[in-house]
PDB file of N, CA and C in Angstrom:
ATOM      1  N   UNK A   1      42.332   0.633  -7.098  1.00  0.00           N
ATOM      2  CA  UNK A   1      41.278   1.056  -8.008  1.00  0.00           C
ATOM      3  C   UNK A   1      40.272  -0.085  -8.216  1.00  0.00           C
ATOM      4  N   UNK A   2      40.666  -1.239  -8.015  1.00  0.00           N
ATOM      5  CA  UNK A   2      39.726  -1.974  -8.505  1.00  0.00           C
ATOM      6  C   UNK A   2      38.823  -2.822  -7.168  1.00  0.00           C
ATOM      7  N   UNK A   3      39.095  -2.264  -6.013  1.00  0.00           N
ATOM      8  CA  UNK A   3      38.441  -2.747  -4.743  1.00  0.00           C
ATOM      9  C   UNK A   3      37.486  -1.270  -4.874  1.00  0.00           C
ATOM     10  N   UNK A   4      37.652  -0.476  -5.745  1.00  0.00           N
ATOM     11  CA  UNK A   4      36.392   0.941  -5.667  1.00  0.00           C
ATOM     12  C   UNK A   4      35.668   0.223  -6.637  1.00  0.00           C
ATOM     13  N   UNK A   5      35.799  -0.274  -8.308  1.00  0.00           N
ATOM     14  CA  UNK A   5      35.248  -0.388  -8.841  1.00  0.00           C
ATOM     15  C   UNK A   5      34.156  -1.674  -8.149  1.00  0.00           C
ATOM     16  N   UNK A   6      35.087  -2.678  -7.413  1.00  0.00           N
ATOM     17  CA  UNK A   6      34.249  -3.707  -6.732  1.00  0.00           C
ATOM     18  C   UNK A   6      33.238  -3.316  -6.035  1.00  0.00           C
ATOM     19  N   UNK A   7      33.688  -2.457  -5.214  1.00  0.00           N
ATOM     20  CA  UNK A   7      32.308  -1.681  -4.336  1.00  0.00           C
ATOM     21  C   UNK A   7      31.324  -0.494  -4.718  1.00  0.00           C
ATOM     22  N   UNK A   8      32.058  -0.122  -5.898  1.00  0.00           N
ATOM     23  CA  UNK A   8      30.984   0.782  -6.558  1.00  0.00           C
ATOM     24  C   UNK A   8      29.757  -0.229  -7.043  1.00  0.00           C
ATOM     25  N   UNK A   9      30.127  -1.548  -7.709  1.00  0.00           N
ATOM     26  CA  UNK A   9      29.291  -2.359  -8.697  1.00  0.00           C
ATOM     27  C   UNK A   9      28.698  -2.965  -7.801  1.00  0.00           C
ATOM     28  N   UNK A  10      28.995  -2.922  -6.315  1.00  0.00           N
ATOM     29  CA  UNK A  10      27.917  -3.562  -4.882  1.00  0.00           C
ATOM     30  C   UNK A  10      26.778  -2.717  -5.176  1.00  0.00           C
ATOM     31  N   UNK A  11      27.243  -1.237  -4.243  1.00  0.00           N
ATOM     32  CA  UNK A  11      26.495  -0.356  -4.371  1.00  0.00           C
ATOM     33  C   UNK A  11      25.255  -0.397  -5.035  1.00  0.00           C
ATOM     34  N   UNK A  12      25.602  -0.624  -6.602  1.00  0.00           N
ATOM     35  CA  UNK A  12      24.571  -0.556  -7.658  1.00  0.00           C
ATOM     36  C   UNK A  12      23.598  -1.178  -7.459  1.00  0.00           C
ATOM     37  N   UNK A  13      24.188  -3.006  -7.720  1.00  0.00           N
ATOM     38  CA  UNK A  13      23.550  -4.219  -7.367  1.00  0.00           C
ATOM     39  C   UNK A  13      22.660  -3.853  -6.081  1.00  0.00           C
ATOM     40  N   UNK A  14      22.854  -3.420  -5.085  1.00  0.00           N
ATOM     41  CA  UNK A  14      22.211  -3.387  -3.985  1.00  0.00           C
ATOM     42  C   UNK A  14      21.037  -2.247  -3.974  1.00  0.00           C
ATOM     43  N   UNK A  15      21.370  -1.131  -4.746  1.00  0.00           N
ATOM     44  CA  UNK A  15      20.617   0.038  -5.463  1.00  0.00           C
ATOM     45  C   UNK A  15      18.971  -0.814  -5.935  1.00  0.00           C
ATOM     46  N   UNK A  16      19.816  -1.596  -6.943  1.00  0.00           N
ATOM     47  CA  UNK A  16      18.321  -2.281  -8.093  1.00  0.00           C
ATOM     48  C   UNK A  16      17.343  -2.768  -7.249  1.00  0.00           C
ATOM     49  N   UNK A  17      18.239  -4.032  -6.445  1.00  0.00           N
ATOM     50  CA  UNK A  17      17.277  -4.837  -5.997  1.00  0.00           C
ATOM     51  C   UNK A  17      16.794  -3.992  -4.731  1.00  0.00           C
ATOM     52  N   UNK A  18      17.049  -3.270  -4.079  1.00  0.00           N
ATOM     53  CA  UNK A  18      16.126  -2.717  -3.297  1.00  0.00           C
ATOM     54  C   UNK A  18      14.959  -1.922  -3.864  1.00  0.00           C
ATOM     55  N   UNK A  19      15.337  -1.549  -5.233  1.00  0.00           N
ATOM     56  CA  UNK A  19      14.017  -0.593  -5.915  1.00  0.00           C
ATOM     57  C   UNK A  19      12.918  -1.735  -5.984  1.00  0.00           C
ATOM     58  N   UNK A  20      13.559  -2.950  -6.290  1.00  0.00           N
ATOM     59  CA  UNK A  20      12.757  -3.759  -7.034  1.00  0.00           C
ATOM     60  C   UNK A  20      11.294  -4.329  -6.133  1.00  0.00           C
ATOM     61  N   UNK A  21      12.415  -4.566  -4.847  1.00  0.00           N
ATOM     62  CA  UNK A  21      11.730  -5.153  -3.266  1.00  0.00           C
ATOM     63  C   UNK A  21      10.647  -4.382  -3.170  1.00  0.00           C
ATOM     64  N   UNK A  22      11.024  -2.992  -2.910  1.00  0.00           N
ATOM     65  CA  UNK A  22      10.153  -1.815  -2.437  1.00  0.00           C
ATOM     66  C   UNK A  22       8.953  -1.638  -3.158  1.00  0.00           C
ATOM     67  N   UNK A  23       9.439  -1.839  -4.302  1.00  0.00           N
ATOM     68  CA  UNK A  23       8.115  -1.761  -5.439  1.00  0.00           C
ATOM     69  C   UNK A  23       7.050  -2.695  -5.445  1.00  0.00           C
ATOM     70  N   UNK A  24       7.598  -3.931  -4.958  1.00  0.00           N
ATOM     71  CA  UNK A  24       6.740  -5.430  -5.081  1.00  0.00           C
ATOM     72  C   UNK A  24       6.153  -4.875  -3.706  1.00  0.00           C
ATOM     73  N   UNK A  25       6.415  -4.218  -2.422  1.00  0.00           N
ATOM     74  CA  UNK A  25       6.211  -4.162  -1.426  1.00  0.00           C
ATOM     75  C   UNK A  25       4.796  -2.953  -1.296  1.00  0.00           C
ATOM     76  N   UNK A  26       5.571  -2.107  -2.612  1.00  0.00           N
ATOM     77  CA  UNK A  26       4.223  -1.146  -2.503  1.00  0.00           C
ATOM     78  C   UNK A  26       2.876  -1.584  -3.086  1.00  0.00           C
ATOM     79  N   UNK A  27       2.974  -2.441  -4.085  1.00  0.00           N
ATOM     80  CA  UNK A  27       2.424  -3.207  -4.863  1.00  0.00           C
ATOM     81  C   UNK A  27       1.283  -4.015  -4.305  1.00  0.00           C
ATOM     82  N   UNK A  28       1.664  -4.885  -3.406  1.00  0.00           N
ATOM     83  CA  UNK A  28       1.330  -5.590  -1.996  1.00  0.00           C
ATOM     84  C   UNK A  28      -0.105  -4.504  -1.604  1.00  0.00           C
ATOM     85  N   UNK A  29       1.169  -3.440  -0.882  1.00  0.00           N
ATOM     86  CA  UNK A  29       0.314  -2.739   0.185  1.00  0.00           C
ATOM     87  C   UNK A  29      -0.918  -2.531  -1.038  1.00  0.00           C
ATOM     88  N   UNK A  30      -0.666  -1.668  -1.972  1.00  0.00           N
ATOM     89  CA  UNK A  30      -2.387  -1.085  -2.426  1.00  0.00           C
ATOM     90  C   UNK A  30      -3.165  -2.223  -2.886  1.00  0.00           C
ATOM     91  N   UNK A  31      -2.538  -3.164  -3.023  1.00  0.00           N
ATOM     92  CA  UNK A  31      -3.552  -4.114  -3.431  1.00  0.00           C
ATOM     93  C   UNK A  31      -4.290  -4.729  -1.986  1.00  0.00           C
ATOM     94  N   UNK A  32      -4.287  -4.331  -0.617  1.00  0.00           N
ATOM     95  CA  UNK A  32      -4.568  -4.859   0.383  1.00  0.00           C
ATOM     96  C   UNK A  32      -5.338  -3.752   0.906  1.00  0.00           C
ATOM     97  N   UNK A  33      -5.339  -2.458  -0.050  1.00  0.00           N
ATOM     98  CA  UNK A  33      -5.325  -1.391   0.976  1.00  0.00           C
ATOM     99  C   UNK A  33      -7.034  -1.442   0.594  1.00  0.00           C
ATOM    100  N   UNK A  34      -8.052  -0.822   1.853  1.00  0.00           N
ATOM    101  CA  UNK A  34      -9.317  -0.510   1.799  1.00  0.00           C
ATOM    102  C   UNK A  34      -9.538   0.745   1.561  1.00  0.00           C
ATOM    103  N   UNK A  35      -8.684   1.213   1.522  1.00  0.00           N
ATOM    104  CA  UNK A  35      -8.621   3.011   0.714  1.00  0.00           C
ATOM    105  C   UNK A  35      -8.342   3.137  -1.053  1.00  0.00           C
ATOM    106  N   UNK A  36      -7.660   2.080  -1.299  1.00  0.00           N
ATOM    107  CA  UNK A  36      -7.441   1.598  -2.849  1.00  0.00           C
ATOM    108  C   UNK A  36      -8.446   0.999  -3.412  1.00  0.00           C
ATOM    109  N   UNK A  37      -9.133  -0.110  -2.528  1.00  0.00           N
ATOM    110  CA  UNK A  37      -9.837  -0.866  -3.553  1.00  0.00           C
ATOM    111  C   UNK A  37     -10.864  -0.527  -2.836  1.00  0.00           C
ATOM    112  N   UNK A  38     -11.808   0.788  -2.668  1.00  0.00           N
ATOM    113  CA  UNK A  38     -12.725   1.533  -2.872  1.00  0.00           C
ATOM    114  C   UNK A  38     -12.994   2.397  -3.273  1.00  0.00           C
ATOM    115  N   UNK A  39     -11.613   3.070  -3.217  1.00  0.00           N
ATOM    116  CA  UNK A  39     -11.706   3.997  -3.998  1.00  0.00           C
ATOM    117  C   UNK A  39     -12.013   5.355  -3.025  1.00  0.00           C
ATOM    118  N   UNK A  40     -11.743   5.399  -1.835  1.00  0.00           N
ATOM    119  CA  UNK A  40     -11.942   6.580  -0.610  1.00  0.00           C
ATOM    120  C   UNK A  40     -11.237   7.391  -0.791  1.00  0.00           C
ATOM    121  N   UNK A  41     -12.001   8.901  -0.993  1.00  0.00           N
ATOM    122  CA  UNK A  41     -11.476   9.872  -0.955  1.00  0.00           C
ATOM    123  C   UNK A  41     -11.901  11.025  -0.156  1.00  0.00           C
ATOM    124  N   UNK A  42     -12.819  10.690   0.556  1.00  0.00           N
ATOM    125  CA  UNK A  42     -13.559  11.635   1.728  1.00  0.00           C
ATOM    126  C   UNK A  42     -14.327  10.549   3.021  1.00  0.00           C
ATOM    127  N   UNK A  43     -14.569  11.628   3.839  1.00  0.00           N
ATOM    128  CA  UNK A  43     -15.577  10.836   5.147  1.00  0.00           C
ATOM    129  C   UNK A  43     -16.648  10.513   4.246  1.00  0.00           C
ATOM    130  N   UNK A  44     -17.577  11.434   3.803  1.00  0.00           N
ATOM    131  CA  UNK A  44     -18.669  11.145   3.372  1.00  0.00           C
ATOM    132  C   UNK A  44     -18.368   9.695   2.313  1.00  0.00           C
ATOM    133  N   UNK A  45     -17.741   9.555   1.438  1.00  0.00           N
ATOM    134  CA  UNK A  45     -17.217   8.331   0.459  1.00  0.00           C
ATOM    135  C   UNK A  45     -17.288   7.567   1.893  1.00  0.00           C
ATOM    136  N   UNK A  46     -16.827   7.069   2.330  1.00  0.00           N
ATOM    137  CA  UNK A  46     -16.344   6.062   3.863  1.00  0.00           C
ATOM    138  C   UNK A  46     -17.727   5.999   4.221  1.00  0.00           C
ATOM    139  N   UNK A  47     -18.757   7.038   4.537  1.00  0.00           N
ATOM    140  CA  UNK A  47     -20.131   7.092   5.067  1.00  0.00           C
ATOM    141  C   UNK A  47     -21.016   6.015   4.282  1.00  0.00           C
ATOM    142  N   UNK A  48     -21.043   6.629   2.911  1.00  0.00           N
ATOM    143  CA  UNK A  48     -21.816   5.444   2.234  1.00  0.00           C
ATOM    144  C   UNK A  48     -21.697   4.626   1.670  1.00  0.00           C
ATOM    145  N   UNK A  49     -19.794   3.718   1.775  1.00  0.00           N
ATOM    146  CA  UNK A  49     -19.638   2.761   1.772  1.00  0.00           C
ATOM    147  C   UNK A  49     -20.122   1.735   2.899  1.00  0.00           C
ATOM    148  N   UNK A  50     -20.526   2.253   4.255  1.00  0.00           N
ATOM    149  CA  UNK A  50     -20.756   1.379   5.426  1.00  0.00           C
ATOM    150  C   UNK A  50     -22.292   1.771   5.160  1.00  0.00           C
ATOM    151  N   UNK A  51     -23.246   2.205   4.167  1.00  0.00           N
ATOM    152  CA  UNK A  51     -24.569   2.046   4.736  1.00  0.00           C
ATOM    153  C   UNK A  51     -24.578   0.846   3.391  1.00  0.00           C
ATOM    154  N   UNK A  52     -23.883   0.741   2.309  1.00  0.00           N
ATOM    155  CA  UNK A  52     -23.845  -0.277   1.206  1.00  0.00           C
ATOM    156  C   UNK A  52     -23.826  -1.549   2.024  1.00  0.00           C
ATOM    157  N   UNK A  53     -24.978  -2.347   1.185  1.00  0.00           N
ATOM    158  CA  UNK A  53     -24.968  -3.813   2.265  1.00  0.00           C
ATOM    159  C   UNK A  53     -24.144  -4.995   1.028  1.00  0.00           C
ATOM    160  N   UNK A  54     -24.068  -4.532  -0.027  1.00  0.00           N
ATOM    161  CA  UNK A  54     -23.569  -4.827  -0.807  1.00  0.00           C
ATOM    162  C   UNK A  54     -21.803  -5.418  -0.372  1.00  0.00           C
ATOM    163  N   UNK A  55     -21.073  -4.433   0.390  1.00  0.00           N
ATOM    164  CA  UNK A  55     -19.624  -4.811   0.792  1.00  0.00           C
ATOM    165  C   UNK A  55     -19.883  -5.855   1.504  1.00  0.00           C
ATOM    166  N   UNK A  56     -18.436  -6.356   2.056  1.00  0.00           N
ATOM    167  CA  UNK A  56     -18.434  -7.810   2.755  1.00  0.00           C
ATOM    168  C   UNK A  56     -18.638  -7.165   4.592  1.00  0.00           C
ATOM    169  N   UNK A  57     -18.846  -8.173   5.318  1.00  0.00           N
ATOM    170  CA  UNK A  57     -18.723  -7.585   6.469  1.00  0.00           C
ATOM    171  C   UNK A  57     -17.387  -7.149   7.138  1.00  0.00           C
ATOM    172  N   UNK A  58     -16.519  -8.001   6.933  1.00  0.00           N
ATOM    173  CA  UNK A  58     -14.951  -7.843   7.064  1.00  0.00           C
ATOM    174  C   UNK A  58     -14.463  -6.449   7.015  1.00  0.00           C
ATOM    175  N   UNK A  59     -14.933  -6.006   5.436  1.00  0.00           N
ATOM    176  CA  UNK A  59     -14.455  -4.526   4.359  1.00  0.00           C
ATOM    177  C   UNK A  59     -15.233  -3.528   5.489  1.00  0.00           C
ATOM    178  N   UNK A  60     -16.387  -3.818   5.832  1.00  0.00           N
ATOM    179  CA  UNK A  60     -17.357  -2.775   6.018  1.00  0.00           C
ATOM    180  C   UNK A  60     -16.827  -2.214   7.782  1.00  0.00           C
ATOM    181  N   UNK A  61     -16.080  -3.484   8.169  1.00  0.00           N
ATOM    182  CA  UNK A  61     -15.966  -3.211   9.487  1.00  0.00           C
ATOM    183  C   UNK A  61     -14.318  -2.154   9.300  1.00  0.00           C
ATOM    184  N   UNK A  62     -13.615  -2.540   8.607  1.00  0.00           N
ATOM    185  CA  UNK A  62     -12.302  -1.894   7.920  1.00  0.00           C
ATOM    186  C   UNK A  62     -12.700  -0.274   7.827  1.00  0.00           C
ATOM    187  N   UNK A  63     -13.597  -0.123   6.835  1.00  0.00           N
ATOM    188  CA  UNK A  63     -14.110   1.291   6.775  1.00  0.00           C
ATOM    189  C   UNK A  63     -14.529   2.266   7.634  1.00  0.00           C
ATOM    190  N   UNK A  64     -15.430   1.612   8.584  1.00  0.00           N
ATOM    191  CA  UNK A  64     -15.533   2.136  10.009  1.00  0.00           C
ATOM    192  C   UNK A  64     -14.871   3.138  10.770  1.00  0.00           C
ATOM    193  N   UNK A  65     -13.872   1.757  10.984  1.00  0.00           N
ATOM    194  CA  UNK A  65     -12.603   1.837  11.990  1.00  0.00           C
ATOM    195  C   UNK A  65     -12.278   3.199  11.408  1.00  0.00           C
ATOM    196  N   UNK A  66     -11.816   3.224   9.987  1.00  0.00           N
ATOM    197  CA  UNK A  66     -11.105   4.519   9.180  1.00  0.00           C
ATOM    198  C   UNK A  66     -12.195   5.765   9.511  1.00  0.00           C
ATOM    199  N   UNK A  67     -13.092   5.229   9.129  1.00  0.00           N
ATOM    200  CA  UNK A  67     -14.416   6.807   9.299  1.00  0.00           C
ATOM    201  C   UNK A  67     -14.381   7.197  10.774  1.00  0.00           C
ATOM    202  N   UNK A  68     -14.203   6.565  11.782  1.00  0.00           N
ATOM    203  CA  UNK A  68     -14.183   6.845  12.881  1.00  0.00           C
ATOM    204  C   UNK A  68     -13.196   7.419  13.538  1.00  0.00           C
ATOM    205  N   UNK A  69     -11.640   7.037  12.582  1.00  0.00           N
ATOM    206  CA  UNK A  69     -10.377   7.896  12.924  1.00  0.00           C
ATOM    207  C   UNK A  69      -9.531   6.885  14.109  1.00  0.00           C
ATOM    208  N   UNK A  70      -9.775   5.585  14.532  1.00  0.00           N
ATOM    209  CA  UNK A  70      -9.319   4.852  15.402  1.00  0.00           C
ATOM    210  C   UNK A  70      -8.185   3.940  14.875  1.00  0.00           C
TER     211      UNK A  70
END
């Protein structure tokens, strides 16, 4: 009984910290993402983010790629 309770209380432990990972991981991604931090929700949105001269060139080339489907 108590080599179940041992491996039940793995289980768990291993449960948390993977929520925890995953979360920091998703966290990550939208903060990197060019669909998040513009805020894209259509082609046309994507369209007149690349005629804005305002974005960086980097972002603008990012958007593209996406509007173009490549």
């Amino acid at each position: 009984m108590n080599t179940f309770l041992i491996f039940a209380v793995a289980i768990l432990l291993l449960q948390v910290v993977l929520f925890f990972v995953i979360r920091k991981k998703k966290r990550e991604d939208k903060k990197n993402s060019i669909i998040e931090k513009y805020n894209i929700k259509s082609p046309a949105d994507a369209f007149r983010l690349i005629q804005d001269t305002s974005i960086p060139e980097e972002d603008r080339q990012k958007i593209e790629t996406l509007y173009k489907g490549d």
